[in-house]
C-alpha atoms as a PDB file:
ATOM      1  CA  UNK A   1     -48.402 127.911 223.792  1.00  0.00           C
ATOM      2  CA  UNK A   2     -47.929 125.403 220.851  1.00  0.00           C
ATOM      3  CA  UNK A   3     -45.270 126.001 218.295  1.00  0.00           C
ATOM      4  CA  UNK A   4     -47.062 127.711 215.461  1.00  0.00           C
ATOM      5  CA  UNK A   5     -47.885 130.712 217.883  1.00  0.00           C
ATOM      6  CA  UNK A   6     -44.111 130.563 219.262  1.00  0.00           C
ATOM      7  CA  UNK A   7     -43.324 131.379 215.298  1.00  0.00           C
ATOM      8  CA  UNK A   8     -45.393 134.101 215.114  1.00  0.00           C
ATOM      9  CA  UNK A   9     -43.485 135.631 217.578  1.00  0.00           C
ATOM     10  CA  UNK A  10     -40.294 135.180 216.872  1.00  0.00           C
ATOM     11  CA  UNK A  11     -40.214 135.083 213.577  1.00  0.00           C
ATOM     12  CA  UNK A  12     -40.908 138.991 213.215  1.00  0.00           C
ATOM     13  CA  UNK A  13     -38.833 139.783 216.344  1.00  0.00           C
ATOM     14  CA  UNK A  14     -35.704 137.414 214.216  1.00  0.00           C
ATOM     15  CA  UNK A  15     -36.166 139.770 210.868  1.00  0.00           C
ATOM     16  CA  UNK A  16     -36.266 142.795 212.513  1.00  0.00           C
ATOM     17  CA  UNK A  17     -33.565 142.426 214.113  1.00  0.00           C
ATOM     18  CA  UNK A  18     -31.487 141.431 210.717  1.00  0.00           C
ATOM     19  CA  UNK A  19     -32.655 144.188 208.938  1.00  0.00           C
ATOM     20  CA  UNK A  20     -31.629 146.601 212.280  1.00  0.00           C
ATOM     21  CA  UNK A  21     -27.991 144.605 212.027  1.00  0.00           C
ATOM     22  CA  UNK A  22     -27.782 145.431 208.402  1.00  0.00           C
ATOM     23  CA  UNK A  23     -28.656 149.061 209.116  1.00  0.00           C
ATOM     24  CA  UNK A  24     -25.945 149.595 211.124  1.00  0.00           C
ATOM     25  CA  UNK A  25     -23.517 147.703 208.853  1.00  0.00           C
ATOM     26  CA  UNK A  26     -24.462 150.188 206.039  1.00  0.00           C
ATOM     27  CA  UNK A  27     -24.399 153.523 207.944  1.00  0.00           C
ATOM     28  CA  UNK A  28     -20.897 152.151 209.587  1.00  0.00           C
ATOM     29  CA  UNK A  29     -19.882 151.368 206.219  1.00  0.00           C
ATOM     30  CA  UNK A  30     -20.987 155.286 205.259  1.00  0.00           C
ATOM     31  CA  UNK A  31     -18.861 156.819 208.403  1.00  0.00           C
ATOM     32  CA  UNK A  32     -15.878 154.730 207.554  1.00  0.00           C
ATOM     33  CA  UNK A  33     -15.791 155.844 203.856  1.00  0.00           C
ATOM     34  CA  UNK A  34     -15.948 159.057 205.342  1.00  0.00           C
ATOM     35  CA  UNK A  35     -13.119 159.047 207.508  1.00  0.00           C
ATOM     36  CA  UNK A  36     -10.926 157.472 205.209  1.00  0.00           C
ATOM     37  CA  UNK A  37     -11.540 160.236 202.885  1.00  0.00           C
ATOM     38  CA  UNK A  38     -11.288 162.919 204.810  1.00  0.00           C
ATOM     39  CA  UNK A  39      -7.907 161.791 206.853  1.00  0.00           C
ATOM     40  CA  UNK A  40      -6.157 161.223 203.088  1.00  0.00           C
ATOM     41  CA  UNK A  41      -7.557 164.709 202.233  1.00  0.00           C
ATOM     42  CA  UNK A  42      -6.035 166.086 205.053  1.00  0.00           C
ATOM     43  CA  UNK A  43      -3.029 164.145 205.042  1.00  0.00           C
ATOM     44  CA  UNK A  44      -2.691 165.018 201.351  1.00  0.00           C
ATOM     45  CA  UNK A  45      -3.089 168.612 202.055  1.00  0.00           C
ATOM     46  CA  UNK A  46      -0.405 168.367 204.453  1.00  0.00           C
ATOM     47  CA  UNK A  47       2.088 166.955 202.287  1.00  0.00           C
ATOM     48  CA  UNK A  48       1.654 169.627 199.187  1.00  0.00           C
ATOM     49  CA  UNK A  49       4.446 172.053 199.440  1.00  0.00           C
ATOM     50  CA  UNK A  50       5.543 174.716 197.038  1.00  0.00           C
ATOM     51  CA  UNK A  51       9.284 173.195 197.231  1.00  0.00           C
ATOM     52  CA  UNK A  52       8.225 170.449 195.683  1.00  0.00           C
ATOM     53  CA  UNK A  53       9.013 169.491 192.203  1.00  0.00           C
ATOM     54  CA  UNK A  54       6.207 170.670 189.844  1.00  0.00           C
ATOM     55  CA  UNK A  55       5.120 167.089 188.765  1.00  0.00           C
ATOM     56  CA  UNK A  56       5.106 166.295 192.379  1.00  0.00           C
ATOM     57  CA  UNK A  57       2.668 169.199 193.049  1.00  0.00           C
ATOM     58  CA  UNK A  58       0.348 168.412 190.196  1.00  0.00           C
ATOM     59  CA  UNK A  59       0.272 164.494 191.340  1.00  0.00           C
ATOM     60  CA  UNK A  60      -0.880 165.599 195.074  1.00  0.00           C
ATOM     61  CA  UNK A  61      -3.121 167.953 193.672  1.00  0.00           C
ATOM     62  CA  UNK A  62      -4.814 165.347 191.286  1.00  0.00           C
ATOM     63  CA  UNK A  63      -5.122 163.157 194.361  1.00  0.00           C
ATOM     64  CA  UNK A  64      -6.419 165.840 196.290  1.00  0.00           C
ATOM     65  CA  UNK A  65      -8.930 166.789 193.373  1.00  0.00           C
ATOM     66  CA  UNK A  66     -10.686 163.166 193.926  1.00  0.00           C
ATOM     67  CA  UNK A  67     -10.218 162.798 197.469  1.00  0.00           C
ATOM     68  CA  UNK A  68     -11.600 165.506 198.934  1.00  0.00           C
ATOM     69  CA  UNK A  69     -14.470 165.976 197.349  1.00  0.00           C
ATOM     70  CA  UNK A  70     -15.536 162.721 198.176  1.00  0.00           C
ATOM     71  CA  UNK A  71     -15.258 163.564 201.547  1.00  0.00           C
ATOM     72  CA  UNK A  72     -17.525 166.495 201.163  1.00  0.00           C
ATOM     73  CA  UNK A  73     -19.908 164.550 199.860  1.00  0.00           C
ATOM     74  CA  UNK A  74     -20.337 161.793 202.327  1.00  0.00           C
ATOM     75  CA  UNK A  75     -20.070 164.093 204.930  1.00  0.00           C
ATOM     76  CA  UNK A  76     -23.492 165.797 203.296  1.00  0.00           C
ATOM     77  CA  UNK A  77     -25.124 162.361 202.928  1.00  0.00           C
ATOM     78  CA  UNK A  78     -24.247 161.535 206.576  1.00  0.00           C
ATOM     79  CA  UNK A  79     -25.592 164.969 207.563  1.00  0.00           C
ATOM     80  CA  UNK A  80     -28.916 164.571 205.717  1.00  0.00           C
ATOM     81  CA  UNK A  81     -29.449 160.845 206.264  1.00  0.00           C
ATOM     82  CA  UNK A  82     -29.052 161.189 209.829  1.00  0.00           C
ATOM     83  CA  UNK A  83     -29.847 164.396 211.141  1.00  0.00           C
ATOM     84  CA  UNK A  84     -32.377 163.031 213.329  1.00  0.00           C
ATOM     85  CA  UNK A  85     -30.033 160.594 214.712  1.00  0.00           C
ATOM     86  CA  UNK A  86     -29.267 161.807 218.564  1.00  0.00           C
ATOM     87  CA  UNK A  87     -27.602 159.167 219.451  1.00  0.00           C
ATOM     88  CA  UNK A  88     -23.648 159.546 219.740  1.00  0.00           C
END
């Protein structure tokens, strides 16, 4: 086998596997957004508190207002981007 045919071998099997690579970086990028927003949401949930002083209550609730939203939508993206993903 001479060494133009060994290129056109491995040369496709080389970029698919960087695209694959940078697949997985994006959708692990996707699920860590996620998480990140939802544990603040919840953690911001938990720390509301009708005791608290009113400017308190409107600050967690302005945080809240950004934050968890943002979960909900990544967690639709994730849902409809891979739905057909089976794999754990």
């Amino acid at each position: 086998m001479d060494i133009e045919m060994v290129n056109y071998i491995i040369c496709p099997i080389l970029l698919s596997l960087c695209f694959s690579v940078q697949a997985i970086d994006k959708k692990e990028s996707i699920l860590q957004n996620f998480i990140i927003n939802a544990e603040n949401c919840q953690h911001l949930a938990s720390e509301w508190d009708s005791t608290l002083p009113q400017v308190q209550q409107r600050d967690i609730e302005k945080q809240i207002d950004i934050v968890c939203p943002t979960a909900r939508q990544l967690r639709e993206v994730i849902k409809r981007r891979y739905q057909d993903d089976k794999k754990p």
